[in-house]
C-alpha atoms as a PDB file:
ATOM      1  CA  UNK A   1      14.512  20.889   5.449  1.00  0.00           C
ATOM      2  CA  UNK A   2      12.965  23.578   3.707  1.00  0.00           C
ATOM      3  CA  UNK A   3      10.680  23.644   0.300  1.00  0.00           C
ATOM      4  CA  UNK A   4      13.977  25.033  -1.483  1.00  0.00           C
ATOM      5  CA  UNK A   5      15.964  22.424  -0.445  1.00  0.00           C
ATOM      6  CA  UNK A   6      13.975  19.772  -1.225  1.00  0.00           C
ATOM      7  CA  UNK A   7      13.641  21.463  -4.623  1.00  0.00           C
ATOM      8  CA  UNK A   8      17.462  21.946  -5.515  1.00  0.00           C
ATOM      9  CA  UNK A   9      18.431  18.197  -3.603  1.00  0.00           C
ATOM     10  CA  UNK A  10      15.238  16.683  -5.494  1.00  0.00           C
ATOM     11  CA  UNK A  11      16.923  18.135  -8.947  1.00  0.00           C
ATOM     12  CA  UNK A  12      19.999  17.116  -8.591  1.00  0.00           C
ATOM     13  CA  UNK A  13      19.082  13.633  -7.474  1.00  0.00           C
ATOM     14  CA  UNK A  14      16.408  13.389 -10.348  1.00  0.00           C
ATOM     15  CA  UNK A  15      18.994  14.627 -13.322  1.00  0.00           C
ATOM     16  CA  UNK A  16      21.607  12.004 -11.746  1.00  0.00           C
ATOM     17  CA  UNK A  17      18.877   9.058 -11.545  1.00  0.00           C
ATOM     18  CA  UNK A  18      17.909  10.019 -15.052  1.00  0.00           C
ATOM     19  CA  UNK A  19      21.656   9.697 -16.387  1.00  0.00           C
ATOM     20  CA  UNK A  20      22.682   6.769 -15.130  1.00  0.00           C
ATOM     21  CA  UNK A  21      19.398   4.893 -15.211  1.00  0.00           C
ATOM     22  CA  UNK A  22      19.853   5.445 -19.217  1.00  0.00           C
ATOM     23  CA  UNK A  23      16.759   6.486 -21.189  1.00  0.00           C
ATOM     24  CA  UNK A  24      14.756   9.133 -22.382  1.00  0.00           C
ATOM     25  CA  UNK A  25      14.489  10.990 -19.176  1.00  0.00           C
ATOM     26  CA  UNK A  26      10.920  12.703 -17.992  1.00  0.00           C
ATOM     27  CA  UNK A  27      11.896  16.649 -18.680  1.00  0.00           C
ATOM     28  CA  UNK A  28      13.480  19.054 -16.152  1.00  0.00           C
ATOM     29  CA  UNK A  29      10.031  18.921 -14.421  1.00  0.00           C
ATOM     30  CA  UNK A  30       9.650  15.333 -14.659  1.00  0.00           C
ATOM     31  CA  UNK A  31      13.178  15.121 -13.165  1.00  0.00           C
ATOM     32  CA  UNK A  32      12.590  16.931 -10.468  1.00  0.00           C
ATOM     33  CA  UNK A  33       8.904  15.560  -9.821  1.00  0.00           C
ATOM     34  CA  UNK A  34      10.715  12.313  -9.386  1.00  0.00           C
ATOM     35  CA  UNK A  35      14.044  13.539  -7.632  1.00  0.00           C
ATOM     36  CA  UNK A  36      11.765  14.952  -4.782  1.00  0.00           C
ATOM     37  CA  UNK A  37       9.392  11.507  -4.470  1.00  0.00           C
ATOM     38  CA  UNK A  38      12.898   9.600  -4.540  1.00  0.00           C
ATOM     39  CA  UNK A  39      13.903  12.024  -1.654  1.00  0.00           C
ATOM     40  CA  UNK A  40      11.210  11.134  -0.062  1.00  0.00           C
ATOM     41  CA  UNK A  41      11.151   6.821  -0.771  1.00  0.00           C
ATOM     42  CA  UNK A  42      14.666   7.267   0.134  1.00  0.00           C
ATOM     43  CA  UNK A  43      14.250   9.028   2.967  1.00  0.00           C
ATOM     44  CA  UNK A  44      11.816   6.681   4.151  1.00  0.00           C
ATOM     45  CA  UNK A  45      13.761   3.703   3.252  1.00  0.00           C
ATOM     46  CA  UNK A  46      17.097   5.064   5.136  1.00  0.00           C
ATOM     47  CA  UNK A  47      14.750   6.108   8.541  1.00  0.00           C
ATOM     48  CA  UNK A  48      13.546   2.651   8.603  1.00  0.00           C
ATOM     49  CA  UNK A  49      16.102   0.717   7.753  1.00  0.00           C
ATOM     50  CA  UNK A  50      19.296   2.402   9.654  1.00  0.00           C
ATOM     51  CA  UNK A  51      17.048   4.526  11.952  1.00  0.00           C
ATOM     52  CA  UNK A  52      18.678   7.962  10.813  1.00  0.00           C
ATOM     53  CA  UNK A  53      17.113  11.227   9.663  1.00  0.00           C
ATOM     54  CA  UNK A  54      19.227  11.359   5.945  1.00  0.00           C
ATOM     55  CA  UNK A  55      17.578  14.035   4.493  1.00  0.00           C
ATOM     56  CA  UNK A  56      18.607  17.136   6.845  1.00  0.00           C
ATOM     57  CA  UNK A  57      19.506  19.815   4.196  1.00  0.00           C
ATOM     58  CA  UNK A  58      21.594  20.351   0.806  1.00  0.00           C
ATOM     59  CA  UNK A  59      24.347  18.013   1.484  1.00  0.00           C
ATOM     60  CA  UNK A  60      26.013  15.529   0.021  1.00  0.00           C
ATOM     61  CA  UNK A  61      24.503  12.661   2.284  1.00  0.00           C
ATOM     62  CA  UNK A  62      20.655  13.561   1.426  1.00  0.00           C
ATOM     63  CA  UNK A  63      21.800  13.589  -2.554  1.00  0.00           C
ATOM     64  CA  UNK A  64      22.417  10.346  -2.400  1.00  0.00           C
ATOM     65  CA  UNK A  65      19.483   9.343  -0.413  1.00  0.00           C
ATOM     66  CA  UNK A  66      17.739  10.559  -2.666  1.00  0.00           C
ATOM     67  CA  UNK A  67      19.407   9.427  -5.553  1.00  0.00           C
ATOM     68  CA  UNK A  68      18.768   6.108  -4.502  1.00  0.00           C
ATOM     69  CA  UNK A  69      14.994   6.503  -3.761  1.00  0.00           C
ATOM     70  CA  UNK A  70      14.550   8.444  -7.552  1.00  0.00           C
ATOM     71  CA  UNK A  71      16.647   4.857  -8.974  1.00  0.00           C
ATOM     72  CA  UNK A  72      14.226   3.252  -7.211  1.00  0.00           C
ATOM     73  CA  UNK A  73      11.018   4.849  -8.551  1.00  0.00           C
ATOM     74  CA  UNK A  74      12.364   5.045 -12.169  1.00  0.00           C
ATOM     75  CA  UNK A  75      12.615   1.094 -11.742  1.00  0.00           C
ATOM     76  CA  UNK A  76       8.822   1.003 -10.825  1.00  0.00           C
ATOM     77  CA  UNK A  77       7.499   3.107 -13.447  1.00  0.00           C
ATOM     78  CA  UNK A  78       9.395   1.572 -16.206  1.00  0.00           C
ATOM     79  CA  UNK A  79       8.414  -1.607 -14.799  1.00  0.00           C
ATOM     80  CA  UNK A  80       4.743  -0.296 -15.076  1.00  0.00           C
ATOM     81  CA  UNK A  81       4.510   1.467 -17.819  1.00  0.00           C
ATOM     82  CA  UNK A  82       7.511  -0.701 -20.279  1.00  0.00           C
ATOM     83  CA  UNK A  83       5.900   0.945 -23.442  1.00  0.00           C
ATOM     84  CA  UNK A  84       7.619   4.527 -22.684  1.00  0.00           C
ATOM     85  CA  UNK A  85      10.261   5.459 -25.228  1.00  0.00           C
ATOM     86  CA  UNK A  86      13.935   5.260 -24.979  1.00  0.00           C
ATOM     87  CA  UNK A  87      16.326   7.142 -26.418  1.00  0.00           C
END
């Protein structure tokens, strides 16, 4: 999957994570900083898990893989850092 991809899947999943985790958000560039890691936790977690490649382009499957890797990594950073304000 190529850079742009990864960029425009990585927003999308970061703005979505952001929304429905509730909160402040981290900023269009935070967003996609951690859309893209999600991508890639989520990615990770669905290659080892149920052995398939997930994130293969801008489709609706890799969206929600990483979705649910940015869920996850919003989890462990407010679980880190719990003083962060919320809006």
């Amino acid at each position: 999957m190529g850079i742009l991809s990864w960029i425009i899947v990585g927003l999308i999943a970061g703005w979505l994570a952001g929304m429905v985790m509730k909160g402040g958000g981290y900023g269009i560039v935070g967003d996609l900083i951690v859309g893209i890691v999600g991508g890639l936790i989520g990615g990770f977690i669905a290659a080892a898990v149920f052995g398939v490649d997930a994130m293969s382009g801008i489709n609706i499957e890799s969206v929600i893989v990483a979705f649910i890797g940015a869920v996850i990594l919003i989890a462990i950073l407010r679980a880190v850092a719990p003083g962060r304000a919320r809006v």
